[in-house]
PDB file of N, CA and C in Angstrom:
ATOM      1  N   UNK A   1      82.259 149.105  51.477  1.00  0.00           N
ATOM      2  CA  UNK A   1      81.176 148.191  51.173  1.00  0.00           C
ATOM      3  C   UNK A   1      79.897 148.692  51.837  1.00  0.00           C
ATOM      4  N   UNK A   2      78.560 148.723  51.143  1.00  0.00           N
ATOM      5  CA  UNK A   2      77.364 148.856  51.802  1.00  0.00           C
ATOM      6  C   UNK A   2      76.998 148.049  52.578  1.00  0.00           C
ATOM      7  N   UNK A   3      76.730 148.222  53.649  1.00  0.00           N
ATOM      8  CA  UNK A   3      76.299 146.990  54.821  1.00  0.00           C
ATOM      9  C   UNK A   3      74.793 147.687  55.084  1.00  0.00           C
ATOM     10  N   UNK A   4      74.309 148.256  54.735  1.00  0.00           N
ATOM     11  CA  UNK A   4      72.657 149.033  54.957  1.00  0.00           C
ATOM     12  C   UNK A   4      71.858 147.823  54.638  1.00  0.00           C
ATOM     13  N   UNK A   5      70.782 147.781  55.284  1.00  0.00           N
ATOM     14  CA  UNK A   5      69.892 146.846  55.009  1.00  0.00           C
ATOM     15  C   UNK A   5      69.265 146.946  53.731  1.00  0.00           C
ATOM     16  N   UNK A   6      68.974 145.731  52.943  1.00  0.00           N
ATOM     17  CA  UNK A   6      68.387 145.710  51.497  1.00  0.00           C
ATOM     18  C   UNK A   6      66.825 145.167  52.192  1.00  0.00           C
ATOM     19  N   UNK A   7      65.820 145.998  52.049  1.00  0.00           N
ATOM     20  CA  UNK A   7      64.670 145.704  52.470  1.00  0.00           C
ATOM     21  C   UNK A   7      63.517 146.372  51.488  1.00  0.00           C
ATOM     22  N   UNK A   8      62.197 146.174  51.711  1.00  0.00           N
ATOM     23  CA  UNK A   8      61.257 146.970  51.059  1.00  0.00           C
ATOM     24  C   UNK A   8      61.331 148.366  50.636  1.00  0.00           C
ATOM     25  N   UNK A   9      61.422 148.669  52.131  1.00  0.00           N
ATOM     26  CA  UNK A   9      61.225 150.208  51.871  1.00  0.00           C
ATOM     27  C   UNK A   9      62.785 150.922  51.644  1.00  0.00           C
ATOM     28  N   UNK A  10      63.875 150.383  51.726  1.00  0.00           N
ATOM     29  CA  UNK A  10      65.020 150.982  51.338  1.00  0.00           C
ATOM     30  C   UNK A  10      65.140 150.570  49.965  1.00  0.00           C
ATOM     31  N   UNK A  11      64.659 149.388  49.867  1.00  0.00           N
ATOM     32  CA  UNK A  11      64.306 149.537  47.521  1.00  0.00           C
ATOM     33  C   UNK A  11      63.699 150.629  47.524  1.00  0.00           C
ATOM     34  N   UNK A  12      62.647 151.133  47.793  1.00  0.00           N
ATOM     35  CA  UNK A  12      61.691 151.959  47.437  1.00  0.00           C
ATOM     36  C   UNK A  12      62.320 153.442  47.392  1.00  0.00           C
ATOM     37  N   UNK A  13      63.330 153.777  48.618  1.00  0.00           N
ATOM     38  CA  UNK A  13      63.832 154.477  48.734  1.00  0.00           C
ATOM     39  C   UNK A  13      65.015 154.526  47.665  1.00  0.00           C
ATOM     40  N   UNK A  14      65.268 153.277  47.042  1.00  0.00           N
ATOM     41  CA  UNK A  14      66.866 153.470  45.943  1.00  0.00           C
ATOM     42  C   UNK A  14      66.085 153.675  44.863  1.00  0.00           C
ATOM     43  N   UNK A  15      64.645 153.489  44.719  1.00  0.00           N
ATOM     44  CA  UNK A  15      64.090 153.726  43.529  1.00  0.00           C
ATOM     45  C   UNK A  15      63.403 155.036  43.063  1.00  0.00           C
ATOM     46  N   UNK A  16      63.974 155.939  44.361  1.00  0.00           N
ATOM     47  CA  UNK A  16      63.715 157.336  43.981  1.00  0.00           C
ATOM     48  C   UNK A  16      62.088 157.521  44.627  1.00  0.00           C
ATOM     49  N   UNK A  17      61.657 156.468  45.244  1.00  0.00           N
ATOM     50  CA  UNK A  17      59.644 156.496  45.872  1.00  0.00           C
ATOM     51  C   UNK A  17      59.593 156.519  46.926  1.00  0.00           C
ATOM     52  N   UNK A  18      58.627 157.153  47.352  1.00  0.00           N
ATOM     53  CA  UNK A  18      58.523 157.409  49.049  1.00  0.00           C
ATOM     54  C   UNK A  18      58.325 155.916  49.742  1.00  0.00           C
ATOM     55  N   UNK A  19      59.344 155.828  50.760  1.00  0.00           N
ATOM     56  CA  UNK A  19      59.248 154.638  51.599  1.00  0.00           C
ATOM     57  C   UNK A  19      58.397 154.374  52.814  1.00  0.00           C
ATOM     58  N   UNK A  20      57.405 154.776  52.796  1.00  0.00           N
ATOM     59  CA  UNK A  20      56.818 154.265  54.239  1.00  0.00           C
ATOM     60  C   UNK A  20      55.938 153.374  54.016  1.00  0.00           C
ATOM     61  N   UNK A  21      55.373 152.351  55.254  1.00  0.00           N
ATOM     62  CA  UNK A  21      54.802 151.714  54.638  1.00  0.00           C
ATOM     63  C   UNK A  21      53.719 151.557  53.803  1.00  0.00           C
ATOM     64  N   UNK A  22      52.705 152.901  54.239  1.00  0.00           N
ATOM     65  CA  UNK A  22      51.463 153.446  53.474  1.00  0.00           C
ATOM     66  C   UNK A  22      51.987 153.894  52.082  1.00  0.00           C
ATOM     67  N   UNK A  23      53.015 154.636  51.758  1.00  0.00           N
ATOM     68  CA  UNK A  23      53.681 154.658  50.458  1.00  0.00           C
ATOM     69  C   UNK A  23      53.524 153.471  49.538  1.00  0.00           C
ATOM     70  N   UNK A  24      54.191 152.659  50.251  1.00  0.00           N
ATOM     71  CA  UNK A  24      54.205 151.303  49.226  1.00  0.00           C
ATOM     72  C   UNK A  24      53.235 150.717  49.129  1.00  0.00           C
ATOM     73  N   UNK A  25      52.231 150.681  50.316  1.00  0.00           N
ATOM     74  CA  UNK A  25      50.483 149.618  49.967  1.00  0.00           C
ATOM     75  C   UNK A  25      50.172 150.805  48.801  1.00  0.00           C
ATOM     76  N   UNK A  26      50.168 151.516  48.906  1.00  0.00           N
ATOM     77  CA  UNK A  26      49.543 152.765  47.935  1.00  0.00           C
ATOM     78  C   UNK A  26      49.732 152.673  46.789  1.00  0.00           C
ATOM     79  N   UNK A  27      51.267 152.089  46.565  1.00  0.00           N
ATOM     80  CA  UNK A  27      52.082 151.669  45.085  1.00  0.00           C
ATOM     81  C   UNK A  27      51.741 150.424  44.602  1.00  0.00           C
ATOM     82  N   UNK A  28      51.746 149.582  45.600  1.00  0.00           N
ATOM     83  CA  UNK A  28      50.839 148.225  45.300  1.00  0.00           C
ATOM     84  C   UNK A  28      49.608 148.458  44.691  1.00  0.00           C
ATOM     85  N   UNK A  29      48.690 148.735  45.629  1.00  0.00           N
ATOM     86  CA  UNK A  29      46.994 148.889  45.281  1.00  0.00           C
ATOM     87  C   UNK A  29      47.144 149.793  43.963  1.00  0.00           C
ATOM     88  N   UNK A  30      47.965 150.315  43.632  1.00  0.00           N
ATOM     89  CA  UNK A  30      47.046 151.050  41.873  1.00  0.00           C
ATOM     90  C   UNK A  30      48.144 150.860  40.784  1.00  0.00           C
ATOM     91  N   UNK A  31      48.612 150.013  41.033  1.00  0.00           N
ATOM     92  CA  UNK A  31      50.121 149.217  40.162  1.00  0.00           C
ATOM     93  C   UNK A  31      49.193 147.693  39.814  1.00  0.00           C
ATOM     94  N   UNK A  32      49.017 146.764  41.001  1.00  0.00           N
ATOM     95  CA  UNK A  32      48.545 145.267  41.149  1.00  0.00           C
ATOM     96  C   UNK A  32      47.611 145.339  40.699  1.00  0.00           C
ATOM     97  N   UNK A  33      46.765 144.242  40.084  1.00  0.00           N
ATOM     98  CA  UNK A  33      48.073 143.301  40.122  1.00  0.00           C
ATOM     99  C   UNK A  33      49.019 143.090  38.552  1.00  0.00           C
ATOM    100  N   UNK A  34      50.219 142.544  38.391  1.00  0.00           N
ATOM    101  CA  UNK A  34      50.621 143.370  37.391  1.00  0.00           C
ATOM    102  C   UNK A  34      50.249 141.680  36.400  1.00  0.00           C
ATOM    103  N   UNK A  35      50.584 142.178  35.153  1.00  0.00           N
ATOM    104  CA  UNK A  35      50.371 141.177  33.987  1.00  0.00           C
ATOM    105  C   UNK A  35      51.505 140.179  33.803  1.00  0.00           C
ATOM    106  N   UNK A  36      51.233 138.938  33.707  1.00  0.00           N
ATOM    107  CA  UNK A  36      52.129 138.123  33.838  1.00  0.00           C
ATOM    108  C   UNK A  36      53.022 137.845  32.329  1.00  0.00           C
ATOM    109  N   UNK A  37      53.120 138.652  31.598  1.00  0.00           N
ATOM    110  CA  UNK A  37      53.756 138.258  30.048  1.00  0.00           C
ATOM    111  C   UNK A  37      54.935 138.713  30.280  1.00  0.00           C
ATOM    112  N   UNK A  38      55.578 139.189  31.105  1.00  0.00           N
ATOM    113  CA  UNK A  38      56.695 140.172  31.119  1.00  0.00           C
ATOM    114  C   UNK A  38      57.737 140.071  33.064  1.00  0.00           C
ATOM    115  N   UNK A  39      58.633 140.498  33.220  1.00  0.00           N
ATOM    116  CA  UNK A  39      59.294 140.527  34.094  1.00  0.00           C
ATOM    117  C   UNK A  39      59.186 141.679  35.245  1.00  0.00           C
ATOM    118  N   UNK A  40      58.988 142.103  36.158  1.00  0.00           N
ATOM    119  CA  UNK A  40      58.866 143.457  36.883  1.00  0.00           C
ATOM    120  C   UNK A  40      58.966 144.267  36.065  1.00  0.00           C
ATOM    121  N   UNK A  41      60.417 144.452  35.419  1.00  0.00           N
ATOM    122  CA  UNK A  41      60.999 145.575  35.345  1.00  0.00           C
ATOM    123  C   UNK A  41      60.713 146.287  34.086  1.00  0.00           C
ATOM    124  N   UNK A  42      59.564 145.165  33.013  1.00  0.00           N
ATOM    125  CA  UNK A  42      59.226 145.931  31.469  1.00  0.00           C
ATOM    126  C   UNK A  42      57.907 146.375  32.132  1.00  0.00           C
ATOM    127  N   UNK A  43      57.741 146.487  33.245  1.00  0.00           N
ATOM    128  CA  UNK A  43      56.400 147.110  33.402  1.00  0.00           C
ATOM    129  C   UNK A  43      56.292 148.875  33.028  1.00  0.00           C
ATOM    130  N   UNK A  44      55.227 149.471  32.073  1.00  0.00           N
ATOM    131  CA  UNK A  44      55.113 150.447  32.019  1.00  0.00           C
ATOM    132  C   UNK A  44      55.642 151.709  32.887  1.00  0.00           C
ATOM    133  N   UNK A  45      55.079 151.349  33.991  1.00  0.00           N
ATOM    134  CA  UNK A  45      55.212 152.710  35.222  1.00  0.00           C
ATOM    135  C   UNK A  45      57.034 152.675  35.858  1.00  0.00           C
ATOM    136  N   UNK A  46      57.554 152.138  35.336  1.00  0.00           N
ATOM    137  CA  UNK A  46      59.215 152.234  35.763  1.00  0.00           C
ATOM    138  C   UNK A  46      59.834 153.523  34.724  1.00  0.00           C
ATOM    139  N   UNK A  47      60.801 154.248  35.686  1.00  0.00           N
ATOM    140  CA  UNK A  47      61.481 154.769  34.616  1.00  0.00           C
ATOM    141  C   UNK A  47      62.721 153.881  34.165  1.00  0.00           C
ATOM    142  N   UNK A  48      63.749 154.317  33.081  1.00  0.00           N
ATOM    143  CA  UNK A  48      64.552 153.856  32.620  1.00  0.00           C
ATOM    144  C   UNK A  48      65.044 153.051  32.925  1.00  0.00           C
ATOM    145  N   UNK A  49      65.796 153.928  34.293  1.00  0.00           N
ATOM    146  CA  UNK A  49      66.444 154.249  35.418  1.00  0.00           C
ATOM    147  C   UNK A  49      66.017 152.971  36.641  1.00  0.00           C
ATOM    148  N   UNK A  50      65.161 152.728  36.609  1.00  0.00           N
ATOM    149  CA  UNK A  50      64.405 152.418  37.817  1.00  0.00           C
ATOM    150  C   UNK A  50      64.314 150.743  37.256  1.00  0.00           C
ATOM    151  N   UNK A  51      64.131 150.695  35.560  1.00  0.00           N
ATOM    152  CA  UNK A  51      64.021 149.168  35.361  1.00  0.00           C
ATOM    153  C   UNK A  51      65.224 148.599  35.202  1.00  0.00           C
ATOM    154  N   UNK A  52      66.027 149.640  34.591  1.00  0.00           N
ATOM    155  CA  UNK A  52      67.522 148.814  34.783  1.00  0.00           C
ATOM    156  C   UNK A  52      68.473 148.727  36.212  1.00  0.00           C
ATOM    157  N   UNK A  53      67.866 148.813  37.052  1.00  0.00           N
ATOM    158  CA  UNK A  53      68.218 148.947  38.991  1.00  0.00           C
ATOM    159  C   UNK A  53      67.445 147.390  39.158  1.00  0.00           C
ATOM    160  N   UNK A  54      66.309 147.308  38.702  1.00  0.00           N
ATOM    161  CA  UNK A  54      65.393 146.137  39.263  1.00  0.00           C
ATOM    162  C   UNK A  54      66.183 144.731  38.264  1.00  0.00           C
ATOM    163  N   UNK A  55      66.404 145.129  37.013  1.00  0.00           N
ATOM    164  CA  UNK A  55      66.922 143.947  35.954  1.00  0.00           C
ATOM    165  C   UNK A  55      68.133 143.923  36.355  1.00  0.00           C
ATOM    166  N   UNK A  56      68.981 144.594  36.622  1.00  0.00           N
ATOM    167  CA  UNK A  56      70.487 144.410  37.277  1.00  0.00           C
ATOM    168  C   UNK A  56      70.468 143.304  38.479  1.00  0.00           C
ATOM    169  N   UNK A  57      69.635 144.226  39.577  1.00  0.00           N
ATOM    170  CA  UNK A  57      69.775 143.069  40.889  1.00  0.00           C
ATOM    171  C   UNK A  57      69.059 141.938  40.455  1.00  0.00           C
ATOM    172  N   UNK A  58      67.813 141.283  39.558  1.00  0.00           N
ATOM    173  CA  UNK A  58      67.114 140.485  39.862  1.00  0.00           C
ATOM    174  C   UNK A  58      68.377 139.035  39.041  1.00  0.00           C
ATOM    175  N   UNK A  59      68.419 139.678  38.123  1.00  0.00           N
ATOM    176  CA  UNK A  59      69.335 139.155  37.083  1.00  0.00           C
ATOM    177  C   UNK A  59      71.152 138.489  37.663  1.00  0.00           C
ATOM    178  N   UNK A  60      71.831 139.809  38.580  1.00  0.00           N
ATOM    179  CA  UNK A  60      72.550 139.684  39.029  1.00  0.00           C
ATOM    180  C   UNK A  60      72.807 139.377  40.442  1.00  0.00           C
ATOM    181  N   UNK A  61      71.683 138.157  40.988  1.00  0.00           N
ATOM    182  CA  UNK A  61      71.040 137.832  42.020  1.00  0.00           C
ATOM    183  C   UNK A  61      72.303 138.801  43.497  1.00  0.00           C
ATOM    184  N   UNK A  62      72.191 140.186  42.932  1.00  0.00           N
ATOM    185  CA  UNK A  62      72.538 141.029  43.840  1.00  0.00           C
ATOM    186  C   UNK A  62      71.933 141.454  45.262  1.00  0.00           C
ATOM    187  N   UNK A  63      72.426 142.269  45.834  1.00  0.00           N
ATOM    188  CA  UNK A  63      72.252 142.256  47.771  1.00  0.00           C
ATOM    189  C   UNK A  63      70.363 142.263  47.560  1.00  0.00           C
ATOM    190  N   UNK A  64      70.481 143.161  46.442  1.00  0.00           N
ATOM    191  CA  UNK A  64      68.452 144.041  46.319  1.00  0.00           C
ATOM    192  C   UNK A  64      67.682 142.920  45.484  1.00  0.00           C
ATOM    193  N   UNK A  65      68.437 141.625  45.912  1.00  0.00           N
ATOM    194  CA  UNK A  65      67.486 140.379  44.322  1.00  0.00           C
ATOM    195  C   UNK A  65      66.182 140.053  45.455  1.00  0.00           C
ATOM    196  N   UNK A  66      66.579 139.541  47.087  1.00  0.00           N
ATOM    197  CA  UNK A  66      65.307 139.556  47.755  1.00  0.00           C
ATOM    198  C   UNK A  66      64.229 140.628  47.870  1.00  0.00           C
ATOM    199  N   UNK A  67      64.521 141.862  47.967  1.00  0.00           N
ATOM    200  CA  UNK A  67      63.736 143.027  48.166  1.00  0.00           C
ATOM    201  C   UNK A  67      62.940 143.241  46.770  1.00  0.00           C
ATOM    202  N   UNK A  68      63.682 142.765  45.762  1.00  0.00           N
ATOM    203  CA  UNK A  68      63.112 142.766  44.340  1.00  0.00           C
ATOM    204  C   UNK A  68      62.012 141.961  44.145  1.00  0.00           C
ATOM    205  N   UNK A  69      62.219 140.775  44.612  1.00  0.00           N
ATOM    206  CA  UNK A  69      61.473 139.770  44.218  1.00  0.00           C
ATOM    207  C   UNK A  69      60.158 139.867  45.815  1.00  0.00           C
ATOM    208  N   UNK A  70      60.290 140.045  46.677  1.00  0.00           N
ATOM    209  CA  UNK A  70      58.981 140.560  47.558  1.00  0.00           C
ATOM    210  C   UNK A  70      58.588 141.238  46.880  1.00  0.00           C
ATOM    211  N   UNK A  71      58.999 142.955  46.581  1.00  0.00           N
ATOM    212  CA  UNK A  71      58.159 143.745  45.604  1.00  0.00           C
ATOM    213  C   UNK A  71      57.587 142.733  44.286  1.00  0.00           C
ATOM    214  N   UNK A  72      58.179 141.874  43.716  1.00  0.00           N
ATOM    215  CA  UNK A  72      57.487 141.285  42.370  1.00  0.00           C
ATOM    216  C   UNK A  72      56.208 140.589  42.927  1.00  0.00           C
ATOM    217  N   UNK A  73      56.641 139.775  44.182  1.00  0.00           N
ATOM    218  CA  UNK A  73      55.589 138.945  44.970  1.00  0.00           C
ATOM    219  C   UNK A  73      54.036 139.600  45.129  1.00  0.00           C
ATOM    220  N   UNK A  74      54.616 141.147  45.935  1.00  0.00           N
ATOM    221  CA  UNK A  74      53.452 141.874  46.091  1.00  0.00           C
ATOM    222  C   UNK A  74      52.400 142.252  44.817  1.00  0.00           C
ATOM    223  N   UNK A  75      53.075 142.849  43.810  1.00  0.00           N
ATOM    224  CA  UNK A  75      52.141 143.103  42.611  1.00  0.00           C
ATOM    225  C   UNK A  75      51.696 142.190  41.873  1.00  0.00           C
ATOM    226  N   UNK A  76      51.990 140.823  42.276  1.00  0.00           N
ATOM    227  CA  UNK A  76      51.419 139.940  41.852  1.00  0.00           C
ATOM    228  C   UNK A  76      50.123 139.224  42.399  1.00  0.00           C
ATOM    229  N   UNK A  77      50.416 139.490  43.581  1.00  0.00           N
ATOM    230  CA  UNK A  77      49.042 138.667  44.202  1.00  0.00           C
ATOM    231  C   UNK A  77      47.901 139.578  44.278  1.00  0.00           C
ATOM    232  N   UNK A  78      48.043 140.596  43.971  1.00  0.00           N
ATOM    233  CA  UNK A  78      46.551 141.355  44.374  1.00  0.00           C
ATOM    234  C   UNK A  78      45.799 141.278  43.302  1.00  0.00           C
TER     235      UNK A  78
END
């Protein structure tokens, strides 16, 4: 069983993107804020790969559904 912490920057890190924290304000600021017609994961800039990881956990209120939904939080408010 994975017992690793499900956090920001270890999403970021399962999503194949550099995790630090300047990484992710960086991903925020030219992503945010995102359009509200749609769910995270139909957002353009995801790969395949990357939206069906985010629609799995958010959907399958899995270990990564909190880390998902902060990341949704973030591109939303800016």
């Amino acid at each position: 069983m994975d017992e690793s912490p499900k956090n920001l920057n270890t999403l970021f890190q399962q999503l194949g993107l550099p995790e630090s924290a300047g990484d992710i304000d960086a991903f925020v600021r030219s992503h945010a804020p995102l359009r509200q017609d749609g769910p995270l994961w139909e957002q353009h800039f995801w790969t395949p790969a990357q939206a069906a990881f985010l629609q799995e956990s958010w959907e399958q209120d899995a270990d990564w559904a909190e880390a998902v939904e902060e990341l949704n939080a973030l591109l939303h408010k800016r």
